[in-house]
N, C-alpha and C. Protein backbone atom coordinates (compact mmCIF):
# COMPACT_ATOMS: atom_id res chain seq x y z
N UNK A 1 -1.90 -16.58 -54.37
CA UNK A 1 -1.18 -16.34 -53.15
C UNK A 1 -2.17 -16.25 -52.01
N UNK A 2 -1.55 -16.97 -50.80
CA UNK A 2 -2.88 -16.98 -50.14
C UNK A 2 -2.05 -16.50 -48.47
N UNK A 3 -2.51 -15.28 -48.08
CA UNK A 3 -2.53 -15.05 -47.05
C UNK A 3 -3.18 -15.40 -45.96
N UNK A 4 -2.33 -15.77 -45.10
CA UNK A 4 -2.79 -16.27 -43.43
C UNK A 4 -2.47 -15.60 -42.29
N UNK A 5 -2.88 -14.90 -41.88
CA UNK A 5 -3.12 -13.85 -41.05
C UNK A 5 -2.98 -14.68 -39.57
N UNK A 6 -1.52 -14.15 -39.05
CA UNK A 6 -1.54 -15.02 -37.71
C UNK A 6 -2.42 -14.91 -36.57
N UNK A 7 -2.58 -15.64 -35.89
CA UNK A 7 -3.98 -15.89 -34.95
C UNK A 7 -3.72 -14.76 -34.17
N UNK A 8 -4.57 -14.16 -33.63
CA UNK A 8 -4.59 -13.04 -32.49
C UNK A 8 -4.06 -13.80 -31.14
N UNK A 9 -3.38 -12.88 -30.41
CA UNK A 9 -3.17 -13.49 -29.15
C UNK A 9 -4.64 -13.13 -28.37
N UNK A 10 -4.43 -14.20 -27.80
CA UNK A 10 -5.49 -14.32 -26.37
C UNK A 10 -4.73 -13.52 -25.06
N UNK A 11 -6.06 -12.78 -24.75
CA UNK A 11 -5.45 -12.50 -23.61
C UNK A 11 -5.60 -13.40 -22.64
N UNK A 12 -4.80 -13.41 -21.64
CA UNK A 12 -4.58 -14.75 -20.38
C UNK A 12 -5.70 -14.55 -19.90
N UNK A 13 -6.58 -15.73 -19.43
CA UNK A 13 -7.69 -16.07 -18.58
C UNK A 13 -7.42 -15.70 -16.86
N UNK A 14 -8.04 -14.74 -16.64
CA UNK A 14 -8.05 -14.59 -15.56
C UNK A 14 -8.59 -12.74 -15.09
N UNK A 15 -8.46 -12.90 -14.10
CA UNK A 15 -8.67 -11.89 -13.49
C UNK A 15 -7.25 -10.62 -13.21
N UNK A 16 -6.96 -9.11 -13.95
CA UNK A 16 -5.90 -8.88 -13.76
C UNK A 16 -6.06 -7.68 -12.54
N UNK A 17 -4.94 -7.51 -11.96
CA UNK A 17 -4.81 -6.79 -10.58
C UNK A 17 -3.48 -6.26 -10.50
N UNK A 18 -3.15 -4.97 -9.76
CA UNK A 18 -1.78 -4.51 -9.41
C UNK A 18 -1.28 -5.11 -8.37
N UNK A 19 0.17 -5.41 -8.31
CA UNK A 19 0.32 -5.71 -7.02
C UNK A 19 1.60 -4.70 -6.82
N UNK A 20 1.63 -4.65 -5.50
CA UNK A 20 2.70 -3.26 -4.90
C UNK A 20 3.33 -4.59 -3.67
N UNK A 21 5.05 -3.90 -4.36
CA UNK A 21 6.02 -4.90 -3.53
C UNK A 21 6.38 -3.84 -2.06
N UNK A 22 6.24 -3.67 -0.83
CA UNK A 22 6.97 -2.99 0.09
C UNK A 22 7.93 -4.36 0.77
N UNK A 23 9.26 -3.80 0.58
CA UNK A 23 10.05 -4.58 1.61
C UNK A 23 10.08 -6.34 0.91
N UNK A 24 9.78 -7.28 1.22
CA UNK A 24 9.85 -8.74 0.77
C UNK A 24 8.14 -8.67 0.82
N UNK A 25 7.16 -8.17 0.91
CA UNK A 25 5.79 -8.39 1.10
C UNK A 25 4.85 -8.01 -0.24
N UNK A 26 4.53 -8.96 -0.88
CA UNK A 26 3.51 -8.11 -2.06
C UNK A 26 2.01 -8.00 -1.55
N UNK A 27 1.69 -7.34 -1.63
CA UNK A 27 0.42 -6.78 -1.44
C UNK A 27 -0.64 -6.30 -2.99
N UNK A 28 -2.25 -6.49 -2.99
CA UNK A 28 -3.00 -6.75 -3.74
C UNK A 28 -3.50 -5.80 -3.81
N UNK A 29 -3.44 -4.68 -4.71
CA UNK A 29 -4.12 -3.27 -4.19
C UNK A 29 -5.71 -3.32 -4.69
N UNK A 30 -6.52 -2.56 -4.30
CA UNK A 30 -7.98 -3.47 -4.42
C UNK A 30 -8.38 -2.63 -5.53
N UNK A 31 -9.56 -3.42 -6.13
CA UNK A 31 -10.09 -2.99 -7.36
C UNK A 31 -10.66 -1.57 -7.31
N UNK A 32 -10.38 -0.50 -8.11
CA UNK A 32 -11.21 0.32 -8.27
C UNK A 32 -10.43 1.83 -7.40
N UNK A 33 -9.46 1.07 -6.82
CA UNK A 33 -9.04 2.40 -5.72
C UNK A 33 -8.38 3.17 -6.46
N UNK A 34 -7.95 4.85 -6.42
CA UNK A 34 -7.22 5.13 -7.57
C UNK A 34 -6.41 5.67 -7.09
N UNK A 35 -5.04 5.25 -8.00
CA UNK A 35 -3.92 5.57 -7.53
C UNK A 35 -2.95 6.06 -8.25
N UNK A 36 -1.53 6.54 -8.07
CA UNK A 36 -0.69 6.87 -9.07
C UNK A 36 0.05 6.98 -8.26
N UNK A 37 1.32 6.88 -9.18
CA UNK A 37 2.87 6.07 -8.70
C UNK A 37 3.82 7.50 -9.52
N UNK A 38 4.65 7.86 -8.25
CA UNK A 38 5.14 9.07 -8.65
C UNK A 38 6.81 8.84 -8.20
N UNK A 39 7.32 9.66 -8.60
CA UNK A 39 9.14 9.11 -7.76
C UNK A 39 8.97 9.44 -6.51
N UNK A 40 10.28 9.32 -5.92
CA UNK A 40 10.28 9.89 -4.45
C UNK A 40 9.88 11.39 -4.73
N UNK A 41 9.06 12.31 -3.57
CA UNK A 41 8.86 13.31 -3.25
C UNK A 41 9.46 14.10 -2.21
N UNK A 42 9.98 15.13 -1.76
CA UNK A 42 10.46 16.03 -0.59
C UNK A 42 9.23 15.40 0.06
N UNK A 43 9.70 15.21 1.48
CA UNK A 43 7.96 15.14 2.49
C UNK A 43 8.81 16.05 3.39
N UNK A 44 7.78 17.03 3.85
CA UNK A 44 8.03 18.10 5.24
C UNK A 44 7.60 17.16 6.46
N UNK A 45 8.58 16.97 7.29
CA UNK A 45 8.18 16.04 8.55
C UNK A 45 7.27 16.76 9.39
N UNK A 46 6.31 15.74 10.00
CA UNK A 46 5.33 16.90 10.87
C UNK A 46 6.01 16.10 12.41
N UNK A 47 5.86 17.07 13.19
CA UNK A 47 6.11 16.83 14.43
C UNK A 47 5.01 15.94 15.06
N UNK A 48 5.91 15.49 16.28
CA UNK A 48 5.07 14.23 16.94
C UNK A 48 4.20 13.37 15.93
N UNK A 49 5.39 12.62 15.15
CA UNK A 49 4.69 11.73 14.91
C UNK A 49 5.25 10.70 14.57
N UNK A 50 4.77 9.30 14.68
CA UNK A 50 5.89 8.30 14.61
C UNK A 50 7.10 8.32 13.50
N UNK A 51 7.68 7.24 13.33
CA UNK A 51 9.35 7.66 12.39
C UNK A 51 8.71 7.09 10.95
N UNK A 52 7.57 5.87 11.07
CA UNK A 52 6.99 5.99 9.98
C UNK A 52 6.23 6.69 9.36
N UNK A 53 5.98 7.77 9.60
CA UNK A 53 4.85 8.61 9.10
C UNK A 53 6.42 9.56 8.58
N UNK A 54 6.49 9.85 7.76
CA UNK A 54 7.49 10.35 6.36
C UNK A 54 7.02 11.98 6.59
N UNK A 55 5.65 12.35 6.38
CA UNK A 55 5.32 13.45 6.40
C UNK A 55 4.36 13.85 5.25
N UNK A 56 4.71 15.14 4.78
CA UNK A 56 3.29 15.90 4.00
C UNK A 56 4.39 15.98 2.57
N UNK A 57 4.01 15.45 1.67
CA UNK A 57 4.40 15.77 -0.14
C UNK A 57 3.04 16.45 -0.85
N UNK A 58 3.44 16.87 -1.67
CA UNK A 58 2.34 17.59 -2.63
C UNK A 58 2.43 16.80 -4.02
N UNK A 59 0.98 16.34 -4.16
CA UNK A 59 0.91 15.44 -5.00
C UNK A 59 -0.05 16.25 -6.24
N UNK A 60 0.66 16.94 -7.41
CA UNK A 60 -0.42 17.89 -8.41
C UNK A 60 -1.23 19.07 -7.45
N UNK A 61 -0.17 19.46 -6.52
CA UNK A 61 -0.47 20.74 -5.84
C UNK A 61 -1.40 20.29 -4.72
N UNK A 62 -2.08 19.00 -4.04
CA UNK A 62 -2.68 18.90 -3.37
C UNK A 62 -1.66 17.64 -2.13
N UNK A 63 -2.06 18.08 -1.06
CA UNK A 63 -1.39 17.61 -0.03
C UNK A 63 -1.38 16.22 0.99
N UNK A 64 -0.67 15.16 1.22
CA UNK A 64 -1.50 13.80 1.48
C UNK A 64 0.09 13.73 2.49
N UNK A 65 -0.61 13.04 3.26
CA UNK A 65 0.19 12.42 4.31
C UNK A 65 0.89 11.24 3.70
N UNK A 66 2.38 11.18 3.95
CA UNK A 66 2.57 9.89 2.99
C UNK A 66 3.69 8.77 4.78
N UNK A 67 3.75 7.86 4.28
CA UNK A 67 3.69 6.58 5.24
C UNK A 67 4.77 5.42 5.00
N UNK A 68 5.49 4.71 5.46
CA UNK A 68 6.62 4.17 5.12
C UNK A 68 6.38 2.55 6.35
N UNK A 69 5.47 2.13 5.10
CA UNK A 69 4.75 0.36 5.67
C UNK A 69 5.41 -0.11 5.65
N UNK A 70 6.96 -0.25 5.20
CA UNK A 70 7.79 -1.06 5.43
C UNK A 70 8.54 -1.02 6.91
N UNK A 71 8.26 0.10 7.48
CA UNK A 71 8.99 0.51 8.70
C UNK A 71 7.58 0.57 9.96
N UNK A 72 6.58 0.27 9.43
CA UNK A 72 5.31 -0.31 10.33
C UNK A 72 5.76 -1.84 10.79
N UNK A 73 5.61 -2.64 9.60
CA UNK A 73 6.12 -4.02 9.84
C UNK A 73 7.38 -4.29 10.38
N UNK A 74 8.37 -3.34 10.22
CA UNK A 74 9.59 -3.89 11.24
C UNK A 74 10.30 -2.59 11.47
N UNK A 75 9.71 -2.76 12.38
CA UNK A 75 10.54 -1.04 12.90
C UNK A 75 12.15 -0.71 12.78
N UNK A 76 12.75 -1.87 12.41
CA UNK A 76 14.24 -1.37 12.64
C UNK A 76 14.69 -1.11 11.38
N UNK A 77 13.92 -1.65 10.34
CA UNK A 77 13.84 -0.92 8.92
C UNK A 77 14.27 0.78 8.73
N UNK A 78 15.30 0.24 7.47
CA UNK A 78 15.39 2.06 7.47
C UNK A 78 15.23 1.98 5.86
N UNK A 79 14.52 2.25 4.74
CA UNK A 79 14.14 1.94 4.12
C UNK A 79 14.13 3.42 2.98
N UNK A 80 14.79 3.06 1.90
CA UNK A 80 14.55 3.85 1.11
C UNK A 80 13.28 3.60 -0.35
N UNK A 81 12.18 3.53 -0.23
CA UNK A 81 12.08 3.52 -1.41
C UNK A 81 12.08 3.80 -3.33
N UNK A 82 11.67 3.44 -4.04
CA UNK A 82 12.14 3.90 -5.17
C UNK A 82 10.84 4.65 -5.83
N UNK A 83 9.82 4.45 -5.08
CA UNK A 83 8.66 5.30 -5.73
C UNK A 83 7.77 5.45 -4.62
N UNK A 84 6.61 6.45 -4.94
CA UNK A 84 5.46 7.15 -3.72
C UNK A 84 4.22 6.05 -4.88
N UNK A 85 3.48 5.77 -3.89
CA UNK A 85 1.99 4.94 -4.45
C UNK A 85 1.27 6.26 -3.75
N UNK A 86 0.51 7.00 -4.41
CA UNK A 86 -0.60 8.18 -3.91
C UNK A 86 -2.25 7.39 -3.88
N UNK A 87 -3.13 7.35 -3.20
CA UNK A 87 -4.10 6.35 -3.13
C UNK A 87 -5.75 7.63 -2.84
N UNK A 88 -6.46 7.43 -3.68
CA UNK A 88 -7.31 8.09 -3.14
C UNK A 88 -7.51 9.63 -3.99
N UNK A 89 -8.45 10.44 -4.10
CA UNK A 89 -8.44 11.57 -4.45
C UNK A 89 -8.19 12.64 -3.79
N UNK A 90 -7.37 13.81 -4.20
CA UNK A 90 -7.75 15.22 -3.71
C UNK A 90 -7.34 15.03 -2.15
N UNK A 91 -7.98 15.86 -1.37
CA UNK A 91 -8.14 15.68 -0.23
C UNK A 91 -8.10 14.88 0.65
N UNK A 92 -8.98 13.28 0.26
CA UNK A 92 -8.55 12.63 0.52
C UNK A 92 -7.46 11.15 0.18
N UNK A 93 -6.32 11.96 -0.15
CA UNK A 93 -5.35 10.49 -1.11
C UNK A 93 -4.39 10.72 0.72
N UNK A 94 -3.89 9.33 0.51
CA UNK A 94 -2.40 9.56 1.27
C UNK A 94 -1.26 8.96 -0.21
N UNK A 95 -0.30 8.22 0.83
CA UNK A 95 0.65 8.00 0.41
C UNK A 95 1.21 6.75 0.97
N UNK A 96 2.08 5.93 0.27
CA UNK A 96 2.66 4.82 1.01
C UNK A 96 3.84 4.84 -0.34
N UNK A 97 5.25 3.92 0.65
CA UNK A 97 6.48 4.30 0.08
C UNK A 97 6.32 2.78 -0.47
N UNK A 98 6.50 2.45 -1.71
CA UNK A 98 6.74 1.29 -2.72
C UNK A 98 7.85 0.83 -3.09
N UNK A 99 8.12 -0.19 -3.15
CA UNK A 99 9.29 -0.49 -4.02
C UNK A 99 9.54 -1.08 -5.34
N UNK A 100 8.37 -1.14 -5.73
CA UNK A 100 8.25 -2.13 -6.77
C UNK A 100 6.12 -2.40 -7.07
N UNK A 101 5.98 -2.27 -8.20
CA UNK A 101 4.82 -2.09 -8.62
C UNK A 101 4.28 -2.68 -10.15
N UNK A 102 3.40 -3.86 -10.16
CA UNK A 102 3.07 -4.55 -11.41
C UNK A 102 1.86 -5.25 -11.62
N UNK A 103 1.62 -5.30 -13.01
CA UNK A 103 0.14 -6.10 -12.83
C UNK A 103 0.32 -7.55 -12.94
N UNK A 104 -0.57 -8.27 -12.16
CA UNK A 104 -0.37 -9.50 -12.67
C UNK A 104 -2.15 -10.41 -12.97
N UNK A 105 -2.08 -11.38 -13.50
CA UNK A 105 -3.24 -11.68 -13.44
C UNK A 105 -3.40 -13.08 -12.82
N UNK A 106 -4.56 -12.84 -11.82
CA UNK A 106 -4.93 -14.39 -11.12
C UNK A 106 -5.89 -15.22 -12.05
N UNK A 107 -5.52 -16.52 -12.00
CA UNK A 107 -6.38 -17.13 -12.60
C UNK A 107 -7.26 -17.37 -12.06
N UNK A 108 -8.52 -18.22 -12.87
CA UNK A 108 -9.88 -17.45 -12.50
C UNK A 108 -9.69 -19.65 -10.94
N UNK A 109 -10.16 -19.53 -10.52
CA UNK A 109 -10.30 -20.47 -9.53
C UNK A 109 -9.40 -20.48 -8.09
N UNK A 110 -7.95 -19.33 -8.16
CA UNK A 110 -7.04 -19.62 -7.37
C UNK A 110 -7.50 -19.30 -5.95
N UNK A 111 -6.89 -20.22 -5.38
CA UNK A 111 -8.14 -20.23 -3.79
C UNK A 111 -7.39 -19.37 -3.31
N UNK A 112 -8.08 -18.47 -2.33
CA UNK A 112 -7.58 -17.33 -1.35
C UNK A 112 -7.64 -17.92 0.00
N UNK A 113 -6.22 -18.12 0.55
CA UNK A 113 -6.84 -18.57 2.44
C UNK A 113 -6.43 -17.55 3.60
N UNK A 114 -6.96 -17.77 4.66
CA UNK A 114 -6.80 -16.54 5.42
C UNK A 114 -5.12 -16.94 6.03
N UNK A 115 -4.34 -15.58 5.80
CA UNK A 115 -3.05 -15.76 6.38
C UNK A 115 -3.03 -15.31 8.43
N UNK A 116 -2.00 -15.51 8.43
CA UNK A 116 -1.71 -14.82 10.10
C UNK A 116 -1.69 -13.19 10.06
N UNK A 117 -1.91 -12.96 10.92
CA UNK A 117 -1.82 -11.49 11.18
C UNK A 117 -0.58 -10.91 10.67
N UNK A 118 -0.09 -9.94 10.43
CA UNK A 118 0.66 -9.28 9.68
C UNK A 118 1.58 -8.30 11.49
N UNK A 119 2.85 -8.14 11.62
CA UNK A 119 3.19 -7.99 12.70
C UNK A 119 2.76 -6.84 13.40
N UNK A 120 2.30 -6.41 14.83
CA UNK A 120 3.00 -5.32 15.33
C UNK A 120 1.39 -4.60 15.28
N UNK A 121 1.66 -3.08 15.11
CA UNK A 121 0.01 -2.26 14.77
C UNK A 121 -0.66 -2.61 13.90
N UNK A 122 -0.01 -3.23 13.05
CA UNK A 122 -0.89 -4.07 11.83
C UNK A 122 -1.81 -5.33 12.00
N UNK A 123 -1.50 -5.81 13.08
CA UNK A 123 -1.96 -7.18 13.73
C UNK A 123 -3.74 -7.37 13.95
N UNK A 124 -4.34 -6.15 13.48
CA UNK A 124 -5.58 -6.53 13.58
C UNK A 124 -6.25 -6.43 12.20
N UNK A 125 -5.17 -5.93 11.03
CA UNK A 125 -5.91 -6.55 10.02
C UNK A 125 -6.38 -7.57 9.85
N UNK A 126 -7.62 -8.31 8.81
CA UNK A 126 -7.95 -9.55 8.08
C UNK A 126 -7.00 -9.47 7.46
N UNK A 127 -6.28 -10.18 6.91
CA UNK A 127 -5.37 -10.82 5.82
C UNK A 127 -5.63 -11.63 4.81
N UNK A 128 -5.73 -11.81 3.77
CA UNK A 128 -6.01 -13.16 3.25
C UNK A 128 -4.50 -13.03 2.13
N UNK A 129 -4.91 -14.44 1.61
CA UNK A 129 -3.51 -14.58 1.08
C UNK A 129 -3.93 -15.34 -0.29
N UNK A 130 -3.15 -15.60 -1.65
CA UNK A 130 -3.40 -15.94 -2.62
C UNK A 130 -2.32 -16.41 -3.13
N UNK A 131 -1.57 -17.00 -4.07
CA UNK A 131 -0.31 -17.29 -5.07
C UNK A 131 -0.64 -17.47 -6.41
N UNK A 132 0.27 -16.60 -6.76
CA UNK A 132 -0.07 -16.80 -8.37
C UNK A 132 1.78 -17.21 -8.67
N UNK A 133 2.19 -17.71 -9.36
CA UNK A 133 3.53 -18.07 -9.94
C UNK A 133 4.16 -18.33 -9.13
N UNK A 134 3.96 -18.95 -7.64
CA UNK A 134 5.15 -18.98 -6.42
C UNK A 134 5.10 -17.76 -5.73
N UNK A 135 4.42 -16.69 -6.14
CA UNK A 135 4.90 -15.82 -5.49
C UNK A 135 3.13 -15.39 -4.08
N UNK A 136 3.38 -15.60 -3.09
CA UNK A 136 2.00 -15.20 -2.06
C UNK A 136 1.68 -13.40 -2.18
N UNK A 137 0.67 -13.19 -2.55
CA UNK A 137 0.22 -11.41 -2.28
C UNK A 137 -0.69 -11.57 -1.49
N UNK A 138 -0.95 -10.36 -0.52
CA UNK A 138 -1.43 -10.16 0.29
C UNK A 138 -3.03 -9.57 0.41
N UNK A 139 -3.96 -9.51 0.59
CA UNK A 139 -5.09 -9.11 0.18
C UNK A 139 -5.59 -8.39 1.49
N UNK A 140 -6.08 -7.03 1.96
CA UNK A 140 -6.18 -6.36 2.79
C UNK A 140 -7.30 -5.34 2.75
N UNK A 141 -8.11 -4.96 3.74
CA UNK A 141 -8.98 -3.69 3.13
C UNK A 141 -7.95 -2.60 3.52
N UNK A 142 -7.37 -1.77 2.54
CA UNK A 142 -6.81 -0.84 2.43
C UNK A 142 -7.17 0.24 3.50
N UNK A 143 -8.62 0.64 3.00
CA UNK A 143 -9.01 1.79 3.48
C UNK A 143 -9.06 1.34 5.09
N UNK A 144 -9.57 -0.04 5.52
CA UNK A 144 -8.95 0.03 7.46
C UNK A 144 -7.41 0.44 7.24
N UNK A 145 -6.29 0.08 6.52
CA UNK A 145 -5.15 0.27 6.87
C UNK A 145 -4.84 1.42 6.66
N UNK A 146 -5.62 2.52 5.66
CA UNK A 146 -5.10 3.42 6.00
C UNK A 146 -5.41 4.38 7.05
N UNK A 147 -6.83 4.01 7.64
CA UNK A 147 -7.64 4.34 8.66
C UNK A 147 -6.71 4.57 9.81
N UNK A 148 -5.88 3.08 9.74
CA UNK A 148 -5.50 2.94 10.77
C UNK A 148 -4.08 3.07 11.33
N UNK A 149 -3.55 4.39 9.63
CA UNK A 149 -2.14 4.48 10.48
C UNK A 149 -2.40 5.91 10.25
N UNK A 150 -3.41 6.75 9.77
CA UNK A 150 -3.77 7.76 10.10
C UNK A 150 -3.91 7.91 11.55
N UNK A 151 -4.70 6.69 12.26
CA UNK A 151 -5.36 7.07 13.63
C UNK A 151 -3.88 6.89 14.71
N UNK A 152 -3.20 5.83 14.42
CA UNK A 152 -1.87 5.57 15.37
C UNK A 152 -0.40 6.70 14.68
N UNK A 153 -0.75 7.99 13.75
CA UNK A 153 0.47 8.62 13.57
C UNK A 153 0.75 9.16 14.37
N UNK A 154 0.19 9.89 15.56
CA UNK A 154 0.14 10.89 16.20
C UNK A 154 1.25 10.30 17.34
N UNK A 155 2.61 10.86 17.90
CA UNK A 155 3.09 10.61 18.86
C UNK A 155 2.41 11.05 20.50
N UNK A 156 1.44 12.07 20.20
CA UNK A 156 -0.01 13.08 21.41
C UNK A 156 -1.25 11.92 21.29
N UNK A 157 -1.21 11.47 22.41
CA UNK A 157 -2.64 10.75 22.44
C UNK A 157 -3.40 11.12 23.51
N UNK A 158 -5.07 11.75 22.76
CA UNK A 158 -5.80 12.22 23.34
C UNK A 158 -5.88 12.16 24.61
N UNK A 159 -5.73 11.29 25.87
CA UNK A 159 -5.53 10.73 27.38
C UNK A 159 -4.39 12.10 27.71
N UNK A 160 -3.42 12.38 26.94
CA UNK A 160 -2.19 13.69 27.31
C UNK A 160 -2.68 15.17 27.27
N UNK A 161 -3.50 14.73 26.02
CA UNK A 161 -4.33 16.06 26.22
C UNK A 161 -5.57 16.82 26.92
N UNK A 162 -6.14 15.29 27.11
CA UNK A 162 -6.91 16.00 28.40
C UNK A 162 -6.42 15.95 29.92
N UNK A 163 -5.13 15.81 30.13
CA UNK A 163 -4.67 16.01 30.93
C UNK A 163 -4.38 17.54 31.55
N UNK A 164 -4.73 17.76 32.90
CA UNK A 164 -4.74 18.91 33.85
C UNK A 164 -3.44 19.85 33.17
N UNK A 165 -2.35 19.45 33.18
CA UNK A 165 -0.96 19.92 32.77
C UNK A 165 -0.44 20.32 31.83
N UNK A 166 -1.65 20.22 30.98
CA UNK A 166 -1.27 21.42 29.31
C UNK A 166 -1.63 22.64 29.32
């Protein structure tokens, strides 16, 4: 009797990566950043601050500003998501509202080209763009984006506050 031991699967050639769906937009979350995907959270709204900025959740007892990018890109968005993406450690993690979250893998040659700006306060990201199965993800340095809706949450901009009249 002669046993044949079926072939091992191969894993797919390529390079594998998460991608995070907000709204119709997939986005490429970058290697190495660390993150975790939690349900929706209570967020305490903080005052003066735009309608996308959601507010403060507690993520394992520690506290992160969380952010609703779907309502950056089109403001008239009212957007519920189905899960929190937490990014970052401790102190410093935020938050962004997800809808959808998976790995996929690029194959190893797929050309990346630079897309258009992305709308609105977002408009000075780099962009680049990629397709794997029909579907385009988005490739971004995170940490400017989150830089940079940390720096535009504030409805008080510094020019008000050094103003004579406070």
């Amino acid at each position: 009797m002669n046993d044949v031991a079926a072939p091992a699967e191969e894993a797919p050639a390529g390079e594998f990566r998460h991608a995070l769906r907000i709204g119709q937009r997939w986005f490429l979350l970058p290697e190495g950043m660390p993150a975790e995907v939690y349900p929706p959270l209570p967020c305490t709204r903080l005052p003066f601050t735009q309608h996308w900025c959601l507010g403060l959740a507690s993520f394992r007892g520690d506290l992160a500003a969380v952010y609703d990018l779907a309502a950056v890109l089109n403001p008239q968005s009212a957007t519920m998501h189905r899960y929190l993406l937490a990014l970052g450690r401790r102190e410093s993690s935020v938050a962004l509202g997800i809808d959808e979250i998976t790995g996929i893998t690029v194959p190893p040659d797929t050309p990346t080209e630079p897309l258009l700006p992305l709308p609105g306060l977002l408009s000075t990201l780099i962009c680049a763009g990629l397709t794997v199965d029909g579907i385009e993800y988005i490739a971004l340095d995170f940490g400017e984006l989150l830089r940079l809706l940390a720096a535009e949450a504030s409805l008080i901009k510094n020019d008000f506050l050094a103003a004579g009249d406070v």
